[in-house]
Protein backbone atom coordinates (compact mmCIF):
# COMPACT_ATOMS: atom_id res chain seq x y z
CA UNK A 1 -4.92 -11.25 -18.97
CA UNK A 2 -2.87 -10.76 -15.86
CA UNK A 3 -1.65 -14.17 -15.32
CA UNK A 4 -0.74 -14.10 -19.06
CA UNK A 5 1.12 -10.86 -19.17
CA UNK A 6 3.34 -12.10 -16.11
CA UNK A 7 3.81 -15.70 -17.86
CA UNK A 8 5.16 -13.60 -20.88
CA UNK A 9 7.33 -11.36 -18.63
CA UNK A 10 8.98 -14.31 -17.13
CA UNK A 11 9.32 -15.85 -19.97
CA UNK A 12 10.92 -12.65 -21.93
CA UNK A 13 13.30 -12.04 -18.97
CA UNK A 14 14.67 -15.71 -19.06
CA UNK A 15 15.32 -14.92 -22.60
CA UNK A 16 17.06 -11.80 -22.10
CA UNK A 17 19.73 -14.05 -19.68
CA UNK A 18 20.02 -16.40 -21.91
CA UNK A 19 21.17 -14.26 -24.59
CA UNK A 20 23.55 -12.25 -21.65
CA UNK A 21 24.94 -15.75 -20.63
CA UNK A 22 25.07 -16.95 -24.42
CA UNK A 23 27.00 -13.55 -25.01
CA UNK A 24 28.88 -13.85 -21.87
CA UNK A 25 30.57 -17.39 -23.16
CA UNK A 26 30.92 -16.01 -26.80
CA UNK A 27 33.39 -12.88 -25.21
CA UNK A 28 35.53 -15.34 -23.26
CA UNK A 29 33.99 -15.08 -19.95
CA UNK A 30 35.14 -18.09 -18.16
CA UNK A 31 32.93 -17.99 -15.26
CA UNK A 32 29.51 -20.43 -15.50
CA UNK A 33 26.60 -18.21 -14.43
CA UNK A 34 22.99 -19.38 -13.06
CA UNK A 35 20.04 -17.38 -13.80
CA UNK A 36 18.19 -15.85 -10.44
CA UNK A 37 14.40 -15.80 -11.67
CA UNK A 38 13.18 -14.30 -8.13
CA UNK A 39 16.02 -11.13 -8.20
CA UNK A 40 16.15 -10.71 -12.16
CA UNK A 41 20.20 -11.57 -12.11
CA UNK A 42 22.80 -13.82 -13.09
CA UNK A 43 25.00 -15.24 -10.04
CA UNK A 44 28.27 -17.02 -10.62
CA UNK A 45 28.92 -21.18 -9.68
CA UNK A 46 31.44 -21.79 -7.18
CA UNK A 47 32.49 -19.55 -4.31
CA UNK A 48 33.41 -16.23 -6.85
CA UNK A 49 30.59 -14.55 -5.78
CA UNK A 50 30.01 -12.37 -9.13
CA UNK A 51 26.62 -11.09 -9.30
CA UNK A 52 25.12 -9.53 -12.53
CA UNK A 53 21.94 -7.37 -11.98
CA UNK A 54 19.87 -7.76 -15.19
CA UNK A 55 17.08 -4.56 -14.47
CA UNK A 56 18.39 -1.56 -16.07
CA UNK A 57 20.18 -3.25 -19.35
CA UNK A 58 16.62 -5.46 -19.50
CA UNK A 59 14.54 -2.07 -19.56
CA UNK A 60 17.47 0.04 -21.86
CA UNK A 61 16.91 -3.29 -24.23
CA UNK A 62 13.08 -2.76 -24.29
CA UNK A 63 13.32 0.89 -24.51
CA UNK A 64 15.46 1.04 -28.16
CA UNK A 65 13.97 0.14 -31.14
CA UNK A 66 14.46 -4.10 -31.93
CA UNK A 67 16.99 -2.54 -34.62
CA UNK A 68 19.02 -0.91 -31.90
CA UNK A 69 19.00 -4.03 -29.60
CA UNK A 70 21.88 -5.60 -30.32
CA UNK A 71 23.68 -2.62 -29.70
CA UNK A 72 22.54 -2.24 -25.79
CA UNK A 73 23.65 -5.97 -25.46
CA UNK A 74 27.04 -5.31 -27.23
CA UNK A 75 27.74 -2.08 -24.80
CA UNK A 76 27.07 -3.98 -22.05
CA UNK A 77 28.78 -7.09 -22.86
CA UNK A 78 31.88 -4.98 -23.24
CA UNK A 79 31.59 -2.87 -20.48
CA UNK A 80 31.21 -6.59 -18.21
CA UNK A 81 34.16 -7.62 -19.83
CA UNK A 82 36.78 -4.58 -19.74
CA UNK A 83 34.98 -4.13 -16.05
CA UNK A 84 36.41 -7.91 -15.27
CA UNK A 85 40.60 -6.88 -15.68
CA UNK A 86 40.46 -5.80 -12.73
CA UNK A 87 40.91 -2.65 -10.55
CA UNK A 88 44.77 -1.12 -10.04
CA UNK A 89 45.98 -2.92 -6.41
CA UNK A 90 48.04 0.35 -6.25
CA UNK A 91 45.83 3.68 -5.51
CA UNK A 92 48.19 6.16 -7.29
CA UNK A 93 47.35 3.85 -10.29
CA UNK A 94 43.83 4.31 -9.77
CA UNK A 95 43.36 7.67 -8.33
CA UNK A 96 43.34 9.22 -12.45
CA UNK A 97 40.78 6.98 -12.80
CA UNK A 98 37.92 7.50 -9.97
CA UNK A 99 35.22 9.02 -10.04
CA UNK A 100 31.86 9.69 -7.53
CA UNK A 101 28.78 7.72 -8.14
CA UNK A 102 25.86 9.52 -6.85
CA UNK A 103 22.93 6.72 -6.41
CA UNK A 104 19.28 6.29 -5.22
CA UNK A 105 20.12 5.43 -1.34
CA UNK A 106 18.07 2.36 -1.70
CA UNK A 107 20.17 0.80 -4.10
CA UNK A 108 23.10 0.79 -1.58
CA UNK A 109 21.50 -0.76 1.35
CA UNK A 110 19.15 -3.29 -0.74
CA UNK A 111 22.88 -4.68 -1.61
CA UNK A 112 23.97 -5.28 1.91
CA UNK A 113 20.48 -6.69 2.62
CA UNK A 114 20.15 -9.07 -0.23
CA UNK A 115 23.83 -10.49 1.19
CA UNK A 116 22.28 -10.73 4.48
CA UNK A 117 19.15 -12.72 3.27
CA UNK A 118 21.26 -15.07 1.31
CA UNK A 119 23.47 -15.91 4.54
CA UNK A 120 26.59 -14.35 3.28
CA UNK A 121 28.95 -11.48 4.45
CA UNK A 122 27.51 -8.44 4.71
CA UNK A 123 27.89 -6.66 1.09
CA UNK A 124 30.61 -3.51 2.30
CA UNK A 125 29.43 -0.91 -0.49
CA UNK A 126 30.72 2.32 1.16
CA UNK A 127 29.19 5.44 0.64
CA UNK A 128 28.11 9.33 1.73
CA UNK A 129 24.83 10.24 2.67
CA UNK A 130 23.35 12.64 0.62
CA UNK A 131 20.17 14.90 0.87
CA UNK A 132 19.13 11.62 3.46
CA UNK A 133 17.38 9.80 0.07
CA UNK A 134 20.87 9.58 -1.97
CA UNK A 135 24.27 8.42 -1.54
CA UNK A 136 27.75 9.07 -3.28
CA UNK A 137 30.12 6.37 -3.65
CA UNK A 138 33.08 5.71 -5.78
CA UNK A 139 33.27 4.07 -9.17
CA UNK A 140 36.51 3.53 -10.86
CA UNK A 141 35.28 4.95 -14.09
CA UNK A 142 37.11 3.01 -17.90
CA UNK A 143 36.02 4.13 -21.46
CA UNK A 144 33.61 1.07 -21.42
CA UNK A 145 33.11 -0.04 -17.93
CA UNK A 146 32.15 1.15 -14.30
CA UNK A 147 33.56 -0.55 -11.80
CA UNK A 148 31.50 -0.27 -7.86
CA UNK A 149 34.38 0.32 -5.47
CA UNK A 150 33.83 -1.63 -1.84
CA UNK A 151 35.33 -1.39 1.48
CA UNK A 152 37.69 -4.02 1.04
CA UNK A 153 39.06 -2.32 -1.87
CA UNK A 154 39.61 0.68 0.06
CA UNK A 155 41.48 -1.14 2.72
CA UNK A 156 43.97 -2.97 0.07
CA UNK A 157 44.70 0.73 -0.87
CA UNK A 158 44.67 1.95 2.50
CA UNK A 159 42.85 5.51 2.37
CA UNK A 160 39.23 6.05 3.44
CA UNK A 161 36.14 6.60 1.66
CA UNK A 162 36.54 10.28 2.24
CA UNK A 163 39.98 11.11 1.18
CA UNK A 164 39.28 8.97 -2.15
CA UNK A 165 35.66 10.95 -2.72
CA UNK A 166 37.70 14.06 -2.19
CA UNK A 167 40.09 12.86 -5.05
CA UNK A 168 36.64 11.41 -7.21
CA UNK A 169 34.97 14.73 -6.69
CA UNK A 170 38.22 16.79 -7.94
CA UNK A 171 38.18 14.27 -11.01
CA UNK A 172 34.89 15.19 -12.03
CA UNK A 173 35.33 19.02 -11.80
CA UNK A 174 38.03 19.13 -14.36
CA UNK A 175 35.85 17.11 -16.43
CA UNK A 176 32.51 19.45 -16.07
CA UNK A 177 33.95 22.59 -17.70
CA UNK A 178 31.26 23.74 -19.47
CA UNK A 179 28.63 24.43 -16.97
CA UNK A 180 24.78 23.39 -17.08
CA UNK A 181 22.39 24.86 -20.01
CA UNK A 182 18.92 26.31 -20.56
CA UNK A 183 16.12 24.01 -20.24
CA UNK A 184 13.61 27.52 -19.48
CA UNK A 185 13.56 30.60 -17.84
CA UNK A 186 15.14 30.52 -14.72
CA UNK A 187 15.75 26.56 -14.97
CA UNK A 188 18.87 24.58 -16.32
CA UNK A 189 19.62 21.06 -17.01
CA UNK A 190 22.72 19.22 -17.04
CA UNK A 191 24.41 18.17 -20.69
CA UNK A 192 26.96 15.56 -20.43
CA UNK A 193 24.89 12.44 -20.19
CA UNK A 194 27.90 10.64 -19.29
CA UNK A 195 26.19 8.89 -16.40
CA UNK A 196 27.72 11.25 -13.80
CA UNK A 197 25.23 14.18 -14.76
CA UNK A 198 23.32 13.46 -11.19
CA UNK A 199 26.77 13.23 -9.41
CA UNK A 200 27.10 16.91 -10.28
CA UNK A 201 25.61 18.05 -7.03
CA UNK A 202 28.63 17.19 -5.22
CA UNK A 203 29.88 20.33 -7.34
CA UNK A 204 28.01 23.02 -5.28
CA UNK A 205 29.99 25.96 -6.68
CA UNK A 206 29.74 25.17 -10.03
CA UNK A 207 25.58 24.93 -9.47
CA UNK A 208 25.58 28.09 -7.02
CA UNK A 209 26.97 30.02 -9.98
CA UNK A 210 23.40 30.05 -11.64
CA UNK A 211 21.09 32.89 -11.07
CA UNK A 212 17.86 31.47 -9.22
CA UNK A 213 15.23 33.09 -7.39
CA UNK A 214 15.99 32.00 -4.04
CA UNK A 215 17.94 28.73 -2.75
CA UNK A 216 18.96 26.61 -5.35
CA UNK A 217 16.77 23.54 -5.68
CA UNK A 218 17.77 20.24 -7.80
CA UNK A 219 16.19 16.92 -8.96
CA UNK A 220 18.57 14.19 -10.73
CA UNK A 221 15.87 11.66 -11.63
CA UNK A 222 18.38 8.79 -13.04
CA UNK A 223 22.14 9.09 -13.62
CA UNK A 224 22.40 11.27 -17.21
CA UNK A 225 19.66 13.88 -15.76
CA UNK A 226 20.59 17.07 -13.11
CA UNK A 227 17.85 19.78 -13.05
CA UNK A 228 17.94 22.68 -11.62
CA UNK A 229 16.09 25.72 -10.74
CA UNK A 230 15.41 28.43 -7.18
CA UNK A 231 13.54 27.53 -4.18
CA UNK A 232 11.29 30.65 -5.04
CA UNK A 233 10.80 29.63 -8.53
CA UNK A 234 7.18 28.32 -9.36
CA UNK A 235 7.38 28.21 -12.67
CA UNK A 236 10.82 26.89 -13.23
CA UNK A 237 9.84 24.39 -10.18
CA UNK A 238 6.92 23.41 -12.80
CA UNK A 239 9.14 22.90 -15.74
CA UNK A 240 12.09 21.16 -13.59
CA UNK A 241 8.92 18.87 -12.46
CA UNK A 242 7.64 17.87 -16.05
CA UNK A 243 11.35 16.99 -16.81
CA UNK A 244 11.95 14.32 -13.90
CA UNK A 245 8.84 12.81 -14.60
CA UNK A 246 9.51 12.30 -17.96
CA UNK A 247 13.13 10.92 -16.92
CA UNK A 248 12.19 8.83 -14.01
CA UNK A 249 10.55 6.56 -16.84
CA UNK A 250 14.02 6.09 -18.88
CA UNK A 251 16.28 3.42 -17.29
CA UNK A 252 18.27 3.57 -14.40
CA UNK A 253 16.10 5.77 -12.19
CA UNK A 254 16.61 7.29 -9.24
CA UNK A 255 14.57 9.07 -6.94
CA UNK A 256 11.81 12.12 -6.88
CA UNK A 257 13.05 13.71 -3.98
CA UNK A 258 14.32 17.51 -4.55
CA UNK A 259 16.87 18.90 -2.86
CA UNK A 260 17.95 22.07 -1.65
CA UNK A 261 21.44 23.79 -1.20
CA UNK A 262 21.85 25.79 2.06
CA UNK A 263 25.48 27.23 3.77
CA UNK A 264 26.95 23.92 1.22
CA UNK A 265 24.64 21.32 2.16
CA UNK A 266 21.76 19.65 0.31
CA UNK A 267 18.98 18.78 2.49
CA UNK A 268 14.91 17.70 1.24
CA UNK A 269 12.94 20.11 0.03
CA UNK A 270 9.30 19.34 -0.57
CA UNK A 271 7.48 22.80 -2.57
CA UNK A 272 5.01 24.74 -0.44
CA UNK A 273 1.73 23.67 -0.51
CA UNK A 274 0.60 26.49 -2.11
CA UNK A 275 2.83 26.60 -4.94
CA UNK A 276 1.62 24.43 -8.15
CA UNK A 277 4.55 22.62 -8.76
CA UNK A 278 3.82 20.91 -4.92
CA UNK A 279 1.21 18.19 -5.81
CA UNK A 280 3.19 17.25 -9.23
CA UNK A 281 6.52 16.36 -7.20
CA UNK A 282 4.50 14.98 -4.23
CA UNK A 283 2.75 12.57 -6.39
CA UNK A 284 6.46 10.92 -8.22
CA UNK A 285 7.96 11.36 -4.72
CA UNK A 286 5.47 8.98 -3.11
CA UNK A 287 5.43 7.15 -5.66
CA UNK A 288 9.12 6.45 -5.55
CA UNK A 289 9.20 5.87 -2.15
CA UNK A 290 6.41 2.74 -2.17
CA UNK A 291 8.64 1.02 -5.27
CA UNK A 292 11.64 1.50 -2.28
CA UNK A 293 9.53 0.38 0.76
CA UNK A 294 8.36 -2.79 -1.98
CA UNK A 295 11.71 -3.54 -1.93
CA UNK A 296 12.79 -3.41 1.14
CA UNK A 297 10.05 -5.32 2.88
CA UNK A 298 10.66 -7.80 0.66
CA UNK A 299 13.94 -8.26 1.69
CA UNK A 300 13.64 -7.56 5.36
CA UNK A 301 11.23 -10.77 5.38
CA UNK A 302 14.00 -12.80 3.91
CA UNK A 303 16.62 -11.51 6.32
CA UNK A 304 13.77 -12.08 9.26
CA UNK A 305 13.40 -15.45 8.31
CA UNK A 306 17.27 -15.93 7.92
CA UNK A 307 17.95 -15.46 11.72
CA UNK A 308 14.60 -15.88 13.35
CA UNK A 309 13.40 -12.16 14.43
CA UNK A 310 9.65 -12.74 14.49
CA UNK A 311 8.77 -8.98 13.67
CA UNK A 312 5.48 -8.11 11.22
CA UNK A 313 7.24 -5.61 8.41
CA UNK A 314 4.47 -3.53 7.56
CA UNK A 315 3.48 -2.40 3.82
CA UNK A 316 3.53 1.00 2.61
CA UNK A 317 0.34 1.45 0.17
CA UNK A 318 -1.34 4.57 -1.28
CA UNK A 319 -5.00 5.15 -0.98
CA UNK A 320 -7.17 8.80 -2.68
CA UNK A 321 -8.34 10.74 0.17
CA UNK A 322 -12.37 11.36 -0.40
CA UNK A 323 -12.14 14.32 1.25
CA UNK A 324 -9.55 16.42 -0.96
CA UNK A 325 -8.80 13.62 -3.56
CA UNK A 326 -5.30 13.83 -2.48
CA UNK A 327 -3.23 10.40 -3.04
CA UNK A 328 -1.85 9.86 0.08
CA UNK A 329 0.61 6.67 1.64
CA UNK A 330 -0.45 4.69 4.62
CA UNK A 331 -0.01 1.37 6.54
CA UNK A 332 -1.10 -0.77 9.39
CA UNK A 333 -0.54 -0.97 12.75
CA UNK A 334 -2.01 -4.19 14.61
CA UNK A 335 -2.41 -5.54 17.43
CA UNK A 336 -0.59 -8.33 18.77
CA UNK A 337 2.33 -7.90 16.56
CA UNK A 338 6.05 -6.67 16.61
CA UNK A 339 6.14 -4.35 13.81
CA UNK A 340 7.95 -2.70 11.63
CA UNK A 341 6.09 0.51 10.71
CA UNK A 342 7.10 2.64 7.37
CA UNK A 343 6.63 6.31 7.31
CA UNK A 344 3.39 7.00 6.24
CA UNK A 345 1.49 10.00 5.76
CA UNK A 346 -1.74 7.69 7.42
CA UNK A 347 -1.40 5.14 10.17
CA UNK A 348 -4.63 2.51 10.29
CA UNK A 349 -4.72 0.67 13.51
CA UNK A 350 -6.42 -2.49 13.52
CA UNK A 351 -7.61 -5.34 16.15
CA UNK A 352 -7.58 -8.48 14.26
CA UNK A 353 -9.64 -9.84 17.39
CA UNK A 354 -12.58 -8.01 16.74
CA UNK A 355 -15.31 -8.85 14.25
CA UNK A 356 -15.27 -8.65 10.94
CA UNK A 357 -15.56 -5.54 9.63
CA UNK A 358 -14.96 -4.02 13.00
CA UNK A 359 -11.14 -4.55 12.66
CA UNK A 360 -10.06 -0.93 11.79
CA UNK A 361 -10.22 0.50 15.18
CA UNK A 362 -8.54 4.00 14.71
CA UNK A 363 -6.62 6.46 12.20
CA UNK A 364 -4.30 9.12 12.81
CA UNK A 365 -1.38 11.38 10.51
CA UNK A 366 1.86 10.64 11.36
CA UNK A 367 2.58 13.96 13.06
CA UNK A 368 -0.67 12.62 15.21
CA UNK A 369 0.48 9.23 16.09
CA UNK A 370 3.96 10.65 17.31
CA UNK A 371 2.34 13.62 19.43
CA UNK A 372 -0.14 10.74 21.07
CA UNK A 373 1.74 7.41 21.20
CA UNK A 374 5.28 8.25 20.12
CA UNK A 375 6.72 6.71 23.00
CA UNK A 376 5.68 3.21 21.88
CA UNK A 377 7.70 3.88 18.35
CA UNK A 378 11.57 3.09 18.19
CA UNK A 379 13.10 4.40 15.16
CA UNK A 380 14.65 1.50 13.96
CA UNK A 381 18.18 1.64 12.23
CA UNK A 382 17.32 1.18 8.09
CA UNK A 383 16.53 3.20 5.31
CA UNK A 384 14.05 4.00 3.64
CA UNK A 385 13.15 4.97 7.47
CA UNK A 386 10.94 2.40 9.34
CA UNK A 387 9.51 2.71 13.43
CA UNK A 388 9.74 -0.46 15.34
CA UNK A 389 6.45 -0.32 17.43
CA UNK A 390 5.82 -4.01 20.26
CA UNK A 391 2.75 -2.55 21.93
CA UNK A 392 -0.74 -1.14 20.87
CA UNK A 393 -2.57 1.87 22.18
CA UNK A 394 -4.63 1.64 24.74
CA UNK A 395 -8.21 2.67 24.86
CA UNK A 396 -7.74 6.34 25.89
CA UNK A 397 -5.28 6.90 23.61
CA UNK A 398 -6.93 5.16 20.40
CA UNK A 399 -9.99 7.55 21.94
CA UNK A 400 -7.71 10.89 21.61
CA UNK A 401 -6.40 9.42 17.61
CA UNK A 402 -9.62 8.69 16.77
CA UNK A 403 -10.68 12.68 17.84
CA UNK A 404 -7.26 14.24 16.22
CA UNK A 405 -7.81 12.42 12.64
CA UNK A 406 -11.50 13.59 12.73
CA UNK A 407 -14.26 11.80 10.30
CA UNK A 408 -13.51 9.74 7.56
């Protein structure tokens, strides 16, 4: 059943591009586009370099009733189309029209490392890094359209990204007048749903004027959703939970990770273990960050195998604790191989020279590994955050990780 569910997936998505392409032609488009099976997209012939990412429309498409359907393709053929006139070469022309694009940090760097693994220039997709799992760009914003600003836009206008995110930031104030709105007691919930709703936390005034019990403490789950509630807030951290989880299914999702606002800057904030509302936000936030690491291995292979670096990337996986039932992430660390480790809350270590079913030689928590072998990890310079490690423990200290973790 398997095999024929991801037959009729692949099948369904070639579909879907051939009624983009087919709808493409029909507007005018006069570009020829092939259909990338492997990354779900359309990429343009001849040295253009277009690149049309088919994910979110695809699961907007699925999500609407087969009535509505037409619709989704309509608003995006149009948006594709007013999005291709082109950008103002003068930035007083397009200063009116910018606007900040907050984004799952992922999303950025997977762009520069899909260029990489295809052998081209390095994408240059500026951006700020916020709360360390998010990042705020700039999007020249049109009635129909969103257009991804890039470095070498920026340099035809000659400003930098901050001055112009300064400018996109002003923008959206004047256009977020009204304020956020009740979702619960003590917890609010932004109301535009213009797709800048998440880039609202680059407003910190405008969310500081709420009442919350203690710091305040937002989750923007895709682009249309800001929630917010206080640091000292169970119950409105419950309700604000229920919400993202329900939004992190609609389209264009971005991450789990809550943040919190201290002296003007947003930083992680991960509920106390003892409060409910922890295990609920743990659970989507690991869960988020596994689809990222998925990702990125994937393309950190194809950018190894581009330019020859022999080096292991390591998967990040999710296994149920027997002892507290806890879902927890982990990955392997092996011997004989240059690896790139993820952040896990587990590291296995494992001696592919011993027998069978003697492999797993120790396990440790992260915190553990770093106290007893940190100095053979190198944090390595990509995000989501992975550890270069090119030598195993030795006996004594596999003895002393074997003793911290305890019994299975």
């Amino acid at each position: 059943m398997d095999i024929v569910d991801r037959l009729l997936g692949s099948y369904r998505r070639r579909q879907f591009a051939r009624l983009i392409t087919a709808g493409l032609r029909k507007a005018g488009e006069p570009l020829e586009f092939r259909y990338d099976a492997r990354e779900f997209r359309l990429v343009s012939s001849g040295d253009t370099g277009y690149l049309i990412n088919l994910g979110n429309t695809y699961r907007e498409y699925l999500a609407v009733p087969r009535a509505e359907r037409p619709l989704v393709l309509s608003r995006f053929l149009r948006s594709w189309i007013e999005g291709r006139k082109g950008i103002p070469e003068d930035f007083a022309d397009a200063s009116h029209d910018l606007l900040p694009g907050v984004r799952n940090r992922s999303s950025f760097e997977i762009m520069k490392m899909q260029a990489r693994a295809e052998g081209g220039t390095e994408f240059d997709w500026p951006y700020r890094v916020v709360g360390e799992h998010y990042g705020a760009g700039l999007v020249y914003d049109l009635p129909h359209a969103m257009s991804q600003i890039n470095g070498q836009q920026l340099e035809r206008w000659g400003v930098e990204l901050e001055e112009a995110l300064e400018l996109a930031v002003g923008n959206l104030e004047q256009i977020s007048g009204q304020g956020l709105q009740p979702l619960g007691p003590g917890v609010w919930r932004s109301p535009w749903r213009d797709n800048y709703d998440a880039s609202r936390i680059l407003l910190p005034g405008m969310l500081e004027a709420h009442d919350v019990e203690g710091d305040p403490v937002v989750m923007i789950p895709n682009r249309d959703t800001l929630l917010l509630t206080g640091s000292d807030d169970q119950d409105g951290q419950m309700i604000m939970a229920a919400t993202a989880a329900e939004a992190l299914r609609r389209p264009r999702p971005l991450h789990a990770m809550p943040l919190r606002l201290r002296y003007g800057t947003w930083t992680p904030y991960l509920p106390p273990e003892d409060f409910a509302s922890h295990q609920p936000i743990r659970q989507m936030l690991i869960g988020i960050m596994s689809r990222d690491y998925g990702d990125q291995k994937e393309l950190l292979q194809a950018v190894h195998q581009a330019d020859g670096t022999g080096v292991f990337v390591a998967g990040h996986a999710l296994m149920q604790e027997r002892r507290t039932g806890k879902v927890v992430s982990y990955c392997m660390w092996a011997r004989g191989l240059d690896s790139l480790l993820p952040r896990t809350d587990v590291v296995h270590f494992a001696d592919p020279g011993r027998p069978e079913g003697e492999t797993l030689v120790a396990s440790a928590t992260w915190d553990q590994v770093m106290e007893i072998v940190g100095d053979r990890v190198e944090p390595a310079d990509v995000y989501p955050e992975r550890f270069l490690v090119r030598s195993f423990p030795g006996p004594d200290e596999l003895d002393r990780l074997r003793e911290a973790f305890g019994p299975p």
